[in-house]
C-alpha atoms as a PDB file:
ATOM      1  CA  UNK A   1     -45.762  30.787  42.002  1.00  0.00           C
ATOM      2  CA  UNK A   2     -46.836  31.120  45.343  1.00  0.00           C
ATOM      3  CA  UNK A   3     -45.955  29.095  48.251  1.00  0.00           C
ATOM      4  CA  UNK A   4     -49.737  27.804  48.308  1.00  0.00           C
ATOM      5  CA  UNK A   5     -48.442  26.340  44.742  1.00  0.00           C
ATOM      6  CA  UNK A   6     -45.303  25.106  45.931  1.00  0.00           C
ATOM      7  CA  UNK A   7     -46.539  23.306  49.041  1.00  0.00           C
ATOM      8  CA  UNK A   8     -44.722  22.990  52.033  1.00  0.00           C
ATOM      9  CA  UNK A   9     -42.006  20.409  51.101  1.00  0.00           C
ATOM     10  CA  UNK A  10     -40.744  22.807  48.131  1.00  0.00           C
ATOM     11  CA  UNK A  11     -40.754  26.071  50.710  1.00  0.00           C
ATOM     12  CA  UNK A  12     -38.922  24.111  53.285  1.00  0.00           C
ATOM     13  CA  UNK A  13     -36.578  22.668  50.333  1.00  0.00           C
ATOM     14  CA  UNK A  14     -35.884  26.534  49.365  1.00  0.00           C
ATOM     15  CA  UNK A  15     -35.101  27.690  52.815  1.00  0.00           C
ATOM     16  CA  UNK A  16     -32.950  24.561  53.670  1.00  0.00           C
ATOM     17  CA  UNK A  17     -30.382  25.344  50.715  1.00  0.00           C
ATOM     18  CA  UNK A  18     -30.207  29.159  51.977  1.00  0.00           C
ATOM     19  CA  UNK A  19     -29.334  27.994  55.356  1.00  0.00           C
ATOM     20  CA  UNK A  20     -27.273  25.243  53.868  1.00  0.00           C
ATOM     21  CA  UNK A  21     -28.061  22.768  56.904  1.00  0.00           C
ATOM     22  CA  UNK A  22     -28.949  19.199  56.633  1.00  0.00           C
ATOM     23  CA  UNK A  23     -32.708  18.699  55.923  1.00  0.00           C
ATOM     24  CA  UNK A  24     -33.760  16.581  59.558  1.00  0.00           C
ATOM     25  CA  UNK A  25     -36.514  15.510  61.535  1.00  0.00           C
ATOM     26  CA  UNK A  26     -34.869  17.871  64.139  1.00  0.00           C
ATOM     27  CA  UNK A  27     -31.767  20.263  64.118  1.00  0.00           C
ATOM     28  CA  UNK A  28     -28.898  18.853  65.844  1.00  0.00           C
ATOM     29  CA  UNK A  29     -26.563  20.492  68.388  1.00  0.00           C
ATOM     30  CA  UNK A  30     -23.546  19.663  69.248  1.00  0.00           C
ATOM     31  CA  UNK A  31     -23.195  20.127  73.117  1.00  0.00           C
ATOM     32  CA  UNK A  32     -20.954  18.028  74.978  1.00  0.00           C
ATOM     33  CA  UNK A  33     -18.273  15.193  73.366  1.00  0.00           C
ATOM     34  CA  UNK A  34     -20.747  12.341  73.882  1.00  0.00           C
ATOM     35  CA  UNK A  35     -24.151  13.956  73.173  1.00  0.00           C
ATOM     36  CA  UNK A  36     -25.926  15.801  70.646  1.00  0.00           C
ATOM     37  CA  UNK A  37     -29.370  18.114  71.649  1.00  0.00           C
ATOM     38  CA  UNK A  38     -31.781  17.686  69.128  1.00  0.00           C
ATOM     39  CA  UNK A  39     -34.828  20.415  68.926  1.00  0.00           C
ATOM     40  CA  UNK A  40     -37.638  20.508  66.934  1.00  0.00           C
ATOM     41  CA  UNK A  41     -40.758  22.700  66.496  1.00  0.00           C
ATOM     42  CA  UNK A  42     -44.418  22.046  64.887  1.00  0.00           C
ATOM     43  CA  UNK A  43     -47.434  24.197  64.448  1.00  0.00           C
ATOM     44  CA  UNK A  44     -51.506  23.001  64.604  1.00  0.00           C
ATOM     45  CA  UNK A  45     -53.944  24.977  63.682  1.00  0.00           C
ATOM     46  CA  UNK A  46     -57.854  24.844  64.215  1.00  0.00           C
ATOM     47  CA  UNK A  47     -59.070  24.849  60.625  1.00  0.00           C
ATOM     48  CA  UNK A  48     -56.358  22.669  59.145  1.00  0.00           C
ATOM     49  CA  UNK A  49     -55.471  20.697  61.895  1.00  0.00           C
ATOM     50  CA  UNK A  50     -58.236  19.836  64.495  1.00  0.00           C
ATOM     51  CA  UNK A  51     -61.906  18.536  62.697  1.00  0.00           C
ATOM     52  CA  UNK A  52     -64.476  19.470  64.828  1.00  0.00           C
ATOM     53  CA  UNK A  53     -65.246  16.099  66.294  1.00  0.00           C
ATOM     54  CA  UNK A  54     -61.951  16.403  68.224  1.00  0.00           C
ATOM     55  CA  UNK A  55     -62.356  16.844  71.969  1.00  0.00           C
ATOM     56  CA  UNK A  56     -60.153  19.732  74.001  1.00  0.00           C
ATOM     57  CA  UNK A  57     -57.831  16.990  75.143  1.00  0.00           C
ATOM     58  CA  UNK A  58     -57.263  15.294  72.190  1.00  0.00           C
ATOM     59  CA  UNK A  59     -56.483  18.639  70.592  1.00  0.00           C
ATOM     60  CA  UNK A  60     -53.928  18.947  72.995  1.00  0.00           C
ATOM     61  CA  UNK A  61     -52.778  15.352  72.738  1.00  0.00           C
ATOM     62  CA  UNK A  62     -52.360  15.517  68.809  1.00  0.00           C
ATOM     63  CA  UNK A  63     -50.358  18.996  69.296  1.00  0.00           C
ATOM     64  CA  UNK A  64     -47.702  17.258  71.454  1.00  0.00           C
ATOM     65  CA  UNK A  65     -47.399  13.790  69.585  1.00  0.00           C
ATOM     66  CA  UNK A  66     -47.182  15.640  66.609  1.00  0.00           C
ATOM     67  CA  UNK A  67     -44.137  17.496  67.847  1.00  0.00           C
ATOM     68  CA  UNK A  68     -42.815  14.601  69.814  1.00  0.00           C
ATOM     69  CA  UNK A  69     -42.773  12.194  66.619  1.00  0.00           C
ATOM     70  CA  UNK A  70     -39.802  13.883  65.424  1.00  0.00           C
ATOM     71  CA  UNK A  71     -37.813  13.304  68.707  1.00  0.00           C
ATOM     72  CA  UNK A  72     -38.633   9.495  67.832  1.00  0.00           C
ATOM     73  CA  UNK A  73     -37.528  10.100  64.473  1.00  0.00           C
ATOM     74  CA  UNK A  74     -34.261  10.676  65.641  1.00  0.00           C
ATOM     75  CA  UNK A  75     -33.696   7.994  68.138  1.00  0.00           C
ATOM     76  CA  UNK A  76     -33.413  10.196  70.849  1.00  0.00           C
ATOM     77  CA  UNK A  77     -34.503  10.676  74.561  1.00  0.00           C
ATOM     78  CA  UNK A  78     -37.037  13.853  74.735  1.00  0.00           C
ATOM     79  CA  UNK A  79     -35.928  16.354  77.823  1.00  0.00           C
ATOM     80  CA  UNK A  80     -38.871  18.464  77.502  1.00  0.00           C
ATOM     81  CA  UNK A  81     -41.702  20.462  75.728  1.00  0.00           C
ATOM     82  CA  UNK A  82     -42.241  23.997  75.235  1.00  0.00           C
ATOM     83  CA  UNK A  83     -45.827  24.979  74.154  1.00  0.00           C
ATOM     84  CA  UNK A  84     -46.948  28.456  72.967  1.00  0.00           C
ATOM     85  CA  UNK A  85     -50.344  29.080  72.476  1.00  0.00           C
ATOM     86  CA  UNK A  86     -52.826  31.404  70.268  1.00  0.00           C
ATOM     87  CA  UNK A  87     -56.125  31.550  71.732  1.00  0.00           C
ATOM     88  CA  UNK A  88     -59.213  32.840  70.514  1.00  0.00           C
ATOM     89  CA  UNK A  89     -61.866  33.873  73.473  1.00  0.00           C
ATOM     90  CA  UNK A  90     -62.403  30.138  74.383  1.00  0.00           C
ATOM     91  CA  UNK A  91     -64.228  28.753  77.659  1.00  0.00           C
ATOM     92  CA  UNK A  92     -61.500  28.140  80.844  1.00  0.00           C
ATOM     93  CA  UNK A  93     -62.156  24.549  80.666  1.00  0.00           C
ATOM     94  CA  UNK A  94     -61.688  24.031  77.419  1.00  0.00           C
ATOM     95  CA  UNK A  95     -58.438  25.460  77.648  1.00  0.00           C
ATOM     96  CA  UNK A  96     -57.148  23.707  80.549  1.00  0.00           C
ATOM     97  CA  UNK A  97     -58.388  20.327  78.934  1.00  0.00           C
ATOM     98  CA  UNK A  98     -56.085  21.307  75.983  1.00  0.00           C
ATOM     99  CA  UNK A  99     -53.349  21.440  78.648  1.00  0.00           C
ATOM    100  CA  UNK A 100     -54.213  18.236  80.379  1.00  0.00           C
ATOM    101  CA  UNK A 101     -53.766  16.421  76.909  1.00  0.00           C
ATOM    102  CA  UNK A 102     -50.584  18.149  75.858  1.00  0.00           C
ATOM    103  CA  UNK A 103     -49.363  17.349  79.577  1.00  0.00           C
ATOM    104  CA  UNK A 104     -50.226  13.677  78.798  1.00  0.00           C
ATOM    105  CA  UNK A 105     -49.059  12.664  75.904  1.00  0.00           C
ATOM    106  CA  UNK A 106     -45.596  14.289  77.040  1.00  0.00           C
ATOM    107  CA  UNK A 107     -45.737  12.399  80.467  1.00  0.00           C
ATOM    108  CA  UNK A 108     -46.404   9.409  77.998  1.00  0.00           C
ATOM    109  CA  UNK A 109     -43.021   9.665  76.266  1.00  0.00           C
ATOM    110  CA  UNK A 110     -41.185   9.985  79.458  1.00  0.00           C
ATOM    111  CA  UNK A 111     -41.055  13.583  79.578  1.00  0.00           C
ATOM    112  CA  UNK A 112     -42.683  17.112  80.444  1.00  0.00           C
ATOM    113  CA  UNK A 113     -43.870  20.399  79.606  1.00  0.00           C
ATOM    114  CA  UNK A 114     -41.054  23.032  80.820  1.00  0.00           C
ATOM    115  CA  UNK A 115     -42.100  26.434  79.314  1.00  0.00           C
ATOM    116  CA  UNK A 116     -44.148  28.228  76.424  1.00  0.00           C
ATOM    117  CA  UNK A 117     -46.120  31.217  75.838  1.00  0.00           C
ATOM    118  CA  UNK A 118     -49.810  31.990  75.580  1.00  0.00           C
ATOM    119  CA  UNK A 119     -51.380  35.179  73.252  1.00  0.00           C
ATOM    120  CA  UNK A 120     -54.935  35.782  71.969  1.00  0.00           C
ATOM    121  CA  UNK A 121     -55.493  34.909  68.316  1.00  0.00           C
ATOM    122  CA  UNK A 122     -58.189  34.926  66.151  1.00  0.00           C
ATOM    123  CA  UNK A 123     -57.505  31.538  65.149  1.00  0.00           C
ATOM    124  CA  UNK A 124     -56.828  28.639  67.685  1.00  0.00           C
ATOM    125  CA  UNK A 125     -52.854  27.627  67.318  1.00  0.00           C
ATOM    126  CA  UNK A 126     -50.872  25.663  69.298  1.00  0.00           C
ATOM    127  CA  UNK A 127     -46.765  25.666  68.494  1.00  0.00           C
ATOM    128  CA  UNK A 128     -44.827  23.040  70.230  1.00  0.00           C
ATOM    129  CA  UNK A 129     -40.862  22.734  70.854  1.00  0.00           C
ATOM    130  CA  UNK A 130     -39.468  19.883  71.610  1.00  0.00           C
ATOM    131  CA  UNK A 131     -35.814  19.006  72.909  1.00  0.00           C
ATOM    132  CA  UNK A 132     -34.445  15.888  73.302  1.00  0.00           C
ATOM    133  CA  UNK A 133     -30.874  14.071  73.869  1.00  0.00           C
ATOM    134  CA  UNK A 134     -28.886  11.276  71.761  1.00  0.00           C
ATOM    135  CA  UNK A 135     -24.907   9.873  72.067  1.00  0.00           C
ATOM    136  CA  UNK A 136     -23.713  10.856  68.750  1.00  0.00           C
ATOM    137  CA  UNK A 137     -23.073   7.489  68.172  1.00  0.00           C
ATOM    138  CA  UNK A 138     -26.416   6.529  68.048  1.00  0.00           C
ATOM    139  CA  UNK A 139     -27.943   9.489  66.328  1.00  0.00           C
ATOM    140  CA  UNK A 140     -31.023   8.210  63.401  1.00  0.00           C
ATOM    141  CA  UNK A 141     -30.423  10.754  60.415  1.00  0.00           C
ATOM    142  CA  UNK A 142     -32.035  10.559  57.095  1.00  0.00           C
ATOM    143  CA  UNK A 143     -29.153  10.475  55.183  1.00  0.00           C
ATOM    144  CA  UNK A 144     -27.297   6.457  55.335  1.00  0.00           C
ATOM    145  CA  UNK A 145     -29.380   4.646  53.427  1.00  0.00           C
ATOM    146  CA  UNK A 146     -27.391   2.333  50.695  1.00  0.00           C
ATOM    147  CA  UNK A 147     -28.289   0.337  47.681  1.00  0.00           C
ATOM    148  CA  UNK A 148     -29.965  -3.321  49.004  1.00  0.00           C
ATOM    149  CA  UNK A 149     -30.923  -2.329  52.100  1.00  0.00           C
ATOM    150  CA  UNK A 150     -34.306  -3.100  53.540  1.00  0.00           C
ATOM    151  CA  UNK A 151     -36.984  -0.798  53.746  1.00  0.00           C
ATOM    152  CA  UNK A 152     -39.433  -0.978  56.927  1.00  0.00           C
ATOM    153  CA  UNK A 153     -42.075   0.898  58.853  1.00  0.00           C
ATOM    154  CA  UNK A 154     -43.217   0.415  62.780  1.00  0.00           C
ATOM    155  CA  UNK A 155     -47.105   0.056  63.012  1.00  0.00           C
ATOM    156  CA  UNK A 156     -49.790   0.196  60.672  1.00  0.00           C
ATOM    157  CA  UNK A 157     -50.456   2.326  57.290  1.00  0.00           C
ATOM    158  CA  UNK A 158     -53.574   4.254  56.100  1.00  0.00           C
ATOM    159  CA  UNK A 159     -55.497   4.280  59.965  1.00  0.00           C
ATOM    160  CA  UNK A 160     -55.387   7.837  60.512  1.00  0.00           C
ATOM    161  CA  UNK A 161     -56.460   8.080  56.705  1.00  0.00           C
ATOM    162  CA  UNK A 162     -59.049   5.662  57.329  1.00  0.00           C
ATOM    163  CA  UNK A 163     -60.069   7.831  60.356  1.00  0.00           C
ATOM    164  CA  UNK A 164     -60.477  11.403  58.623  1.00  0.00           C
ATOM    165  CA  UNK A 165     -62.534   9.086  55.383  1.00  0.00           C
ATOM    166  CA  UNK A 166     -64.497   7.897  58.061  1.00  0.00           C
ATOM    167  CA  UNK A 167     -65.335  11.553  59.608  1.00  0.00           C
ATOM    168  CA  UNK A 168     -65.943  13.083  56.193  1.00  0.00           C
ATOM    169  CA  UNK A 169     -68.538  10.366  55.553  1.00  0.00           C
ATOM    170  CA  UNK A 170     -70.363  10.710  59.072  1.00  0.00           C
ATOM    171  CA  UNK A 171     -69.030   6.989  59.852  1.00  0.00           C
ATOM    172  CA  UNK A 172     -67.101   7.732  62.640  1.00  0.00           C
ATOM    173  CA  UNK A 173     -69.067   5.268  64.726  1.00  0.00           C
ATOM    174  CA  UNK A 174     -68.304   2.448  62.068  1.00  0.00           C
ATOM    175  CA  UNK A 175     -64.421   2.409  62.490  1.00  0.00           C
ATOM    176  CA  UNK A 176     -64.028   3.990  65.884  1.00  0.00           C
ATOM    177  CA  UNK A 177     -59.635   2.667  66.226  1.00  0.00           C
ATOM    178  CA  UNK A 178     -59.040   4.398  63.012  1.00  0.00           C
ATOM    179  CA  UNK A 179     -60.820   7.819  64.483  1.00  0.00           C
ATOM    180  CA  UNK A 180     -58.847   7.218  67.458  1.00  0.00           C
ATOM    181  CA  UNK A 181     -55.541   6.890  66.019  1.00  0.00           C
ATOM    182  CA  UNK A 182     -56.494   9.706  64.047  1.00  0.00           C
ATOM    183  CA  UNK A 183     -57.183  12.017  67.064  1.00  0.00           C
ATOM    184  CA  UNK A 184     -54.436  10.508  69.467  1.00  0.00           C
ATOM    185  CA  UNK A 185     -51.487   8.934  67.601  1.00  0.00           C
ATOM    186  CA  UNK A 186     -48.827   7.382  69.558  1.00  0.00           C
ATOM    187  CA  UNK A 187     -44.811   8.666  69.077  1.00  0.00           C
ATOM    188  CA  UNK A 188     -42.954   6.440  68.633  1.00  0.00           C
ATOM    189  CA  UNK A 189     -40.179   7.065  71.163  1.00  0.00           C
ATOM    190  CA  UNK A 190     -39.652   3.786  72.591  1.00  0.00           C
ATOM    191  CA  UNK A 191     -39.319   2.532  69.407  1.00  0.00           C
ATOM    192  CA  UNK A 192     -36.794   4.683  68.226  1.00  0.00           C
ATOM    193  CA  UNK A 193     -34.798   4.676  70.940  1.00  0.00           C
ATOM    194  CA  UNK A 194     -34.139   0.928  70.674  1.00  0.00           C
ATOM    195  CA  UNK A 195     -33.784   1.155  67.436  1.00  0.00           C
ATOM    196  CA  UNK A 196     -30.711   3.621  67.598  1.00  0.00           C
ATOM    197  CA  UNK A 197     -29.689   1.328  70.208  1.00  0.00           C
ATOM    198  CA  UNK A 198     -29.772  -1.698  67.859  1.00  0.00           C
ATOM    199  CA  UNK A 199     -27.438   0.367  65.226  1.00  0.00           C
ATOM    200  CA  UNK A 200     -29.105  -2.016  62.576  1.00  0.00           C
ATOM    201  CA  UNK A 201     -30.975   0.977  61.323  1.00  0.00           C
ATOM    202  CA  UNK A 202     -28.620   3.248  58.055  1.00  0.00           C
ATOM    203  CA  UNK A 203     -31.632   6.123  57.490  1.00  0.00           C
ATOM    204  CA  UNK A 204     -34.784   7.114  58.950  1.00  0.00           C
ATOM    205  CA  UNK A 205     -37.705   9.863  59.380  1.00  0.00           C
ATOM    206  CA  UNK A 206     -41.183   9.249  61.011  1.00  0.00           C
ATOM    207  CA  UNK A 207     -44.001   8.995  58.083  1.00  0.00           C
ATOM    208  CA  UNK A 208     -46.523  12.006  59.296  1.00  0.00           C
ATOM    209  CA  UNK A 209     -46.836  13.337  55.661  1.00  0.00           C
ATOM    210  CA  UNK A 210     -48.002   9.846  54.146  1.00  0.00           C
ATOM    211  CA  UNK A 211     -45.706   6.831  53.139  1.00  0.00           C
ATOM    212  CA  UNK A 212     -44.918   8.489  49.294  1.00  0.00           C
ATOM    213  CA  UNK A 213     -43.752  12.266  50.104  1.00  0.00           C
ATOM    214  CA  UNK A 214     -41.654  10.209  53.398  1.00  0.00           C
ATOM    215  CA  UNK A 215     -40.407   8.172  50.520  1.00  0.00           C
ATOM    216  CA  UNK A 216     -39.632  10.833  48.282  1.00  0.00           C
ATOM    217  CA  UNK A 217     -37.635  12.724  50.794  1.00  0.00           C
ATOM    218  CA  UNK A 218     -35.696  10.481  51.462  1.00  0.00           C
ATOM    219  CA  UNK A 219     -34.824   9.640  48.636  1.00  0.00           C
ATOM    220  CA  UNK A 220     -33.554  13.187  47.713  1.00  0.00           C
ATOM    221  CA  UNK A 221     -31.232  13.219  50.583  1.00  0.00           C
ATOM    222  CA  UNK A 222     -29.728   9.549  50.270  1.00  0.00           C
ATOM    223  CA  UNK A 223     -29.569  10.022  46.052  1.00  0.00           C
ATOM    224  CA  UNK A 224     -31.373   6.668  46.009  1.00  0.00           C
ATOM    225  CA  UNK A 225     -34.778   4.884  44.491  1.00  0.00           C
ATOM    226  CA  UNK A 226     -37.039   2.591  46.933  1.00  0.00           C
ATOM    227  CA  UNK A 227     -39.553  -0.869  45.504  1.00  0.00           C
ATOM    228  CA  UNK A 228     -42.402  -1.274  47.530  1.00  0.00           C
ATOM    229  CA  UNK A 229     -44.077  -4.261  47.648  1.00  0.00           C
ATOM    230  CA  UNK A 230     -48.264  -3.955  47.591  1.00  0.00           C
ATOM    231  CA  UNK A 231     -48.668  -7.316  49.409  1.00  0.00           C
ATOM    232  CA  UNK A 232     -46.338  -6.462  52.406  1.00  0.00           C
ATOM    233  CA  UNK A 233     -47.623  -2.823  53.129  1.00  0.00           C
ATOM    234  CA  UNK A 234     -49.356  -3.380  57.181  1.00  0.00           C
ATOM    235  CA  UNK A 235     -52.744  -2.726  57.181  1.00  0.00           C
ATOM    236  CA  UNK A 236     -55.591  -3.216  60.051  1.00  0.00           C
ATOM    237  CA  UNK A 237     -58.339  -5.030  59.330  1.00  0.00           C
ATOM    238  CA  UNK A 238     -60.257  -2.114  57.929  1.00  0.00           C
ATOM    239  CA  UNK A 239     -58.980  -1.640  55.388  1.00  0.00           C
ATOM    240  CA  UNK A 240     -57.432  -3.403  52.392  1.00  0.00           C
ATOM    241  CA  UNK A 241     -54.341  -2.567  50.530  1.00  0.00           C
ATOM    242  CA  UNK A 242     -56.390  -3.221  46.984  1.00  0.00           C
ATOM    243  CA  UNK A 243     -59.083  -1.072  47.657  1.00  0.00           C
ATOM    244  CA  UNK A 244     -57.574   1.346  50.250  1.00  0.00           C
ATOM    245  CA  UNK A 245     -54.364   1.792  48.483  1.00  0.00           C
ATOM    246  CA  UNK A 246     -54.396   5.395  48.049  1.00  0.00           C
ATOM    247  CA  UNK A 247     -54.556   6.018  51.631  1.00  0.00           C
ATOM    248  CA  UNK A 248     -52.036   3.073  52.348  1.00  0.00           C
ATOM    249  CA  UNK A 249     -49.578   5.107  49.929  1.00  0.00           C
ATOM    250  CA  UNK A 250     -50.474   8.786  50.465  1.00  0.00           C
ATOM    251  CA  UNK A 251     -52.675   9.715  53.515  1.00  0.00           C
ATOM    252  CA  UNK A 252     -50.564  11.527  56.395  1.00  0.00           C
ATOM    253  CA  UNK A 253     -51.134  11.689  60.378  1.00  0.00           C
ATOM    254  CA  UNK A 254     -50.060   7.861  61.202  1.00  0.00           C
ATOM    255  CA  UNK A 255     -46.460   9.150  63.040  1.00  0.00           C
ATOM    256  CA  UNK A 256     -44.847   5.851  62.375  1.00  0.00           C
ATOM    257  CA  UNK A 257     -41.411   5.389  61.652  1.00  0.00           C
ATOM    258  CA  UNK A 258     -40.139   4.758  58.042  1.00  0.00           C
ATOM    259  CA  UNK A 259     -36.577   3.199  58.193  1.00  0.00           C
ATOM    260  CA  UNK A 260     -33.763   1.725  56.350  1.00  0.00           C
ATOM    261  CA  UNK A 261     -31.861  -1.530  57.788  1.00  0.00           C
ATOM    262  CA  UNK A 262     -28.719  -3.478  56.030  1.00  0.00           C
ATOM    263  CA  UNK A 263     -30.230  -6.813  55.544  1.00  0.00           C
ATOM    264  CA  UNK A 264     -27.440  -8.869  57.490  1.00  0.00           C
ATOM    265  CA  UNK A 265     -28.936  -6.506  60.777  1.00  0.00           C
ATOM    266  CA  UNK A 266     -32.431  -7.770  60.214  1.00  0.00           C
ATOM    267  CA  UNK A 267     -32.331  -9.963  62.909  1.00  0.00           C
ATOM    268  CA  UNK A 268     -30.978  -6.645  65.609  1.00  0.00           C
ATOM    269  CA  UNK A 269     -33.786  -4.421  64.275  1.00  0.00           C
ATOM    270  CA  UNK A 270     -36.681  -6.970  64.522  1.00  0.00           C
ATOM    271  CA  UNK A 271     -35.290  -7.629  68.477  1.00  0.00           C
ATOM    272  CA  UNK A 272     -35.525  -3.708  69.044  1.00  0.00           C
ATOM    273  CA  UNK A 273     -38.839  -3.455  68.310  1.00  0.00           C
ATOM    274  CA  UNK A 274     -41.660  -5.028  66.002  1.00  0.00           C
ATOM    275  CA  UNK A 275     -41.661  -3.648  62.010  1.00  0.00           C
ATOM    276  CA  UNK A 276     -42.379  -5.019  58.734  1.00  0.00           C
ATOM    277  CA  UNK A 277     -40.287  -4.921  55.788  1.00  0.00           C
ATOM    278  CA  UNK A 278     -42.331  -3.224  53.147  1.00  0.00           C
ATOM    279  CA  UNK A 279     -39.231  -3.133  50.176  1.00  0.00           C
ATOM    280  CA  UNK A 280     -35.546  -2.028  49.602  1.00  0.00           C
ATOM    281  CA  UNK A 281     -33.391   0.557  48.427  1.00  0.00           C
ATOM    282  CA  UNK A 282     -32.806   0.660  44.623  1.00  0.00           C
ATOM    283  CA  UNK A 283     -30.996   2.480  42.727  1.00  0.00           C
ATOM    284  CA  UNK A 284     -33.566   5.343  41.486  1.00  0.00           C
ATOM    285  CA  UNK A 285     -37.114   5.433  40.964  1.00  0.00           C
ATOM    286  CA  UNK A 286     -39.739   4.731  43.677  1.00  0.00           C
ATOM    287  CA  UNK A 287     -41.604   2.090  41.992  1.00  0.00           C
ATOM    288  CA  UNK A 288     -44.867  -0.248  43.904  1.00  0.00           C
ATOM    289  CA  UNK A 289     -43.601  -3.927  42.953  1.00  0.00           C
ATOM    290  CA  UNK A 290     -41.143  -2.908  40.640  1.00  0.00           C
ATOM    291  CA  UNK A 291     -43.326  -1.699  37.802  1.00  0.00           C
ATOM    292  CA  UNK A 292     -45.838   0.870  39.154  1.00  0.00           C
ATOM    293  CA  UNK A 293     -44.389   4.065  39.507  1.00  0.00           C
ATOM    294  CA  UNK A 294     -45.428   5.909  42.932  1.00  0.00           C
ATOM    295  CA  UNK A 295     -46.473   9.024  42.595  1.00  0.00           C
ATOM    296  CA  UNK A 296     -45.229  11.825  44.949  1.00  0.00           C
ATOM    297  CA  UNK A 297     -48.305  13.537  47.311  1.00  0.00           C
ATOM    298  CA  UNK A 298     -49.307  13.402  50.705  1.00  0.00           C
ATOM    299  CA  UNK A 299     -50.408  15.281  53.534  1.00  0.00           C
ATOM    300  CA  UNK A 300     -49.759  18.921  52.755  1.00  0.00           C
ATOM    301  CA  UNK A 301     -49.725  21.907  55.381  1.00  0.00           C
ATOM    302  CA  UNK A 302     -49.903  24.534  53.252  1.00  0.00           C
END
């Protein structure tokens, strides 16, 4: 097979078990007794990542969000941003308005850019690297979740789906907050920084794939099943989960948080920040209200 066939979850599976590390939102580096370093690094490309409707800024925006997300993911404190970039021959301004978005969105989660590296390409790319700090004791990790606890998500599910549906029928006009979430999604660093904080939460991963390959994964790590409940899944007005299921279940690009909490911490999690409990931890299976099996796809990268 190729790795076209695969996808990316089965590549990055493959190289995982040759490294033999933990498979992470972000690698994790031990560096002084109290603190871990956390890195992390995502690629965007033009073709696959940007539709055309996308402004210069909001390129740039998406590009550090997307890499930023995975800082949240992790419940720690980002320290900085390192961009590289590919650039066809593109106009100066359009360039520099890439900048000013990456620039903003990392001045929006309390940090900066600090370095990169820029190199024509025939293709528009933009890699970020993102660093960020965490007390070991308060580390997120994927791996914790246990039998009966409570499965939740920050935000809403389906938008950013809603927003690319939206685009591909020429209705962007019609459902203009799911087109925006699309183009500038928020990290949730706050978030998951409070939630660490809390230490209500066991597992947890942010959801930029789609809620079912998020699901899946963890699952594989923590050995574990998950029931979803239909009625419970958080949806904006827009859309309904009965109709709009499949991109409740499987459309990617909403950077939320997807998270595991022991039921007797409800209470700690729900002060750290707001969530909704969509189901629990079950032994195997990943089922939608117990009967419907949920298949495994999402947003794939390659």
């Amino acid at each position: 097979m190729t790795i076209y066939e695969l996808g990316e979850t089965a590549v990055v599976g493959a190289i995982i078990r040759n490294l033999d590390i933990e498979f992470e939102d972000c690698a994790v580096i031990d560096i002084t007794d109290a603190e871990y370093l956390v890195a992390t690094t995502d690629m965007f490309h033009r073709t696959t990542d940007f539709p055309e409707e996308m402004s210069a800024w909001q390129i740039g925006w998406m590009s550090a969000a997307g890499t930023l997300s995975d800082i949240a993911a992790m419940g720690a404190h980002p320290c900085g941003l390192l961009v590289s970039t590919g650039l066809p021959d593109l106009p100066q301004a359009f360039v520099e308005s890439i900048i000013e978005g990456l620039s903003d969105c990392a001045r929006k989660c309390g940090t900066a850019i600090i370095g990169g590296d820029t190199d024509s390409h025939q293709e528009l790319t933009i890699t970020g690297t993102a660093l960020g700090r965490v007390r070991k004791d308060r580390i997120l990790r994927r791996r914790g979740a246990q039998i009966g606890d409570l499965v939740c998500v920050t935000g809403y599910l389906g938008t950013a789906g809603a927003g690319m549906r939206a685009l591909e029928l020429g209705l962007a006009a019609d459902d203009p907050v799911a087109v925006k979430t699309l183009f500038e999604p928020t990290p949730r660093i706050a978030e998951g920084i409070r939630l660490a904080e809390s230490k209500a939460v066991t597992s947890m991963m942010d959801n930029s794939d789609g809620l079912s390959e998020s699901l899946y994964q963890l699952a594989e790590v923590n050995g574990c099943g998950f029931t979803i409940h239909a009625d419970s899944l958080p949806v904006l007005p827009v859309l309904d989960t009965g109709k709009d299921l499949e991109l409740v279940l499987y459309a990617g690009g909403d950077f939320e948080l997807l998270f595991t909490v022991a039921p007797e911490r409800l209470v700690d999690a729900r002060d750290a920040c707001e969530l909704t409990v969509i189901g629990a931890v079950q032994v195997g299976g990943i089922t939608l209200d117990g009967t419907r099996e949920i298949e495994r796809k999402g947003y794939r990268s390659l």
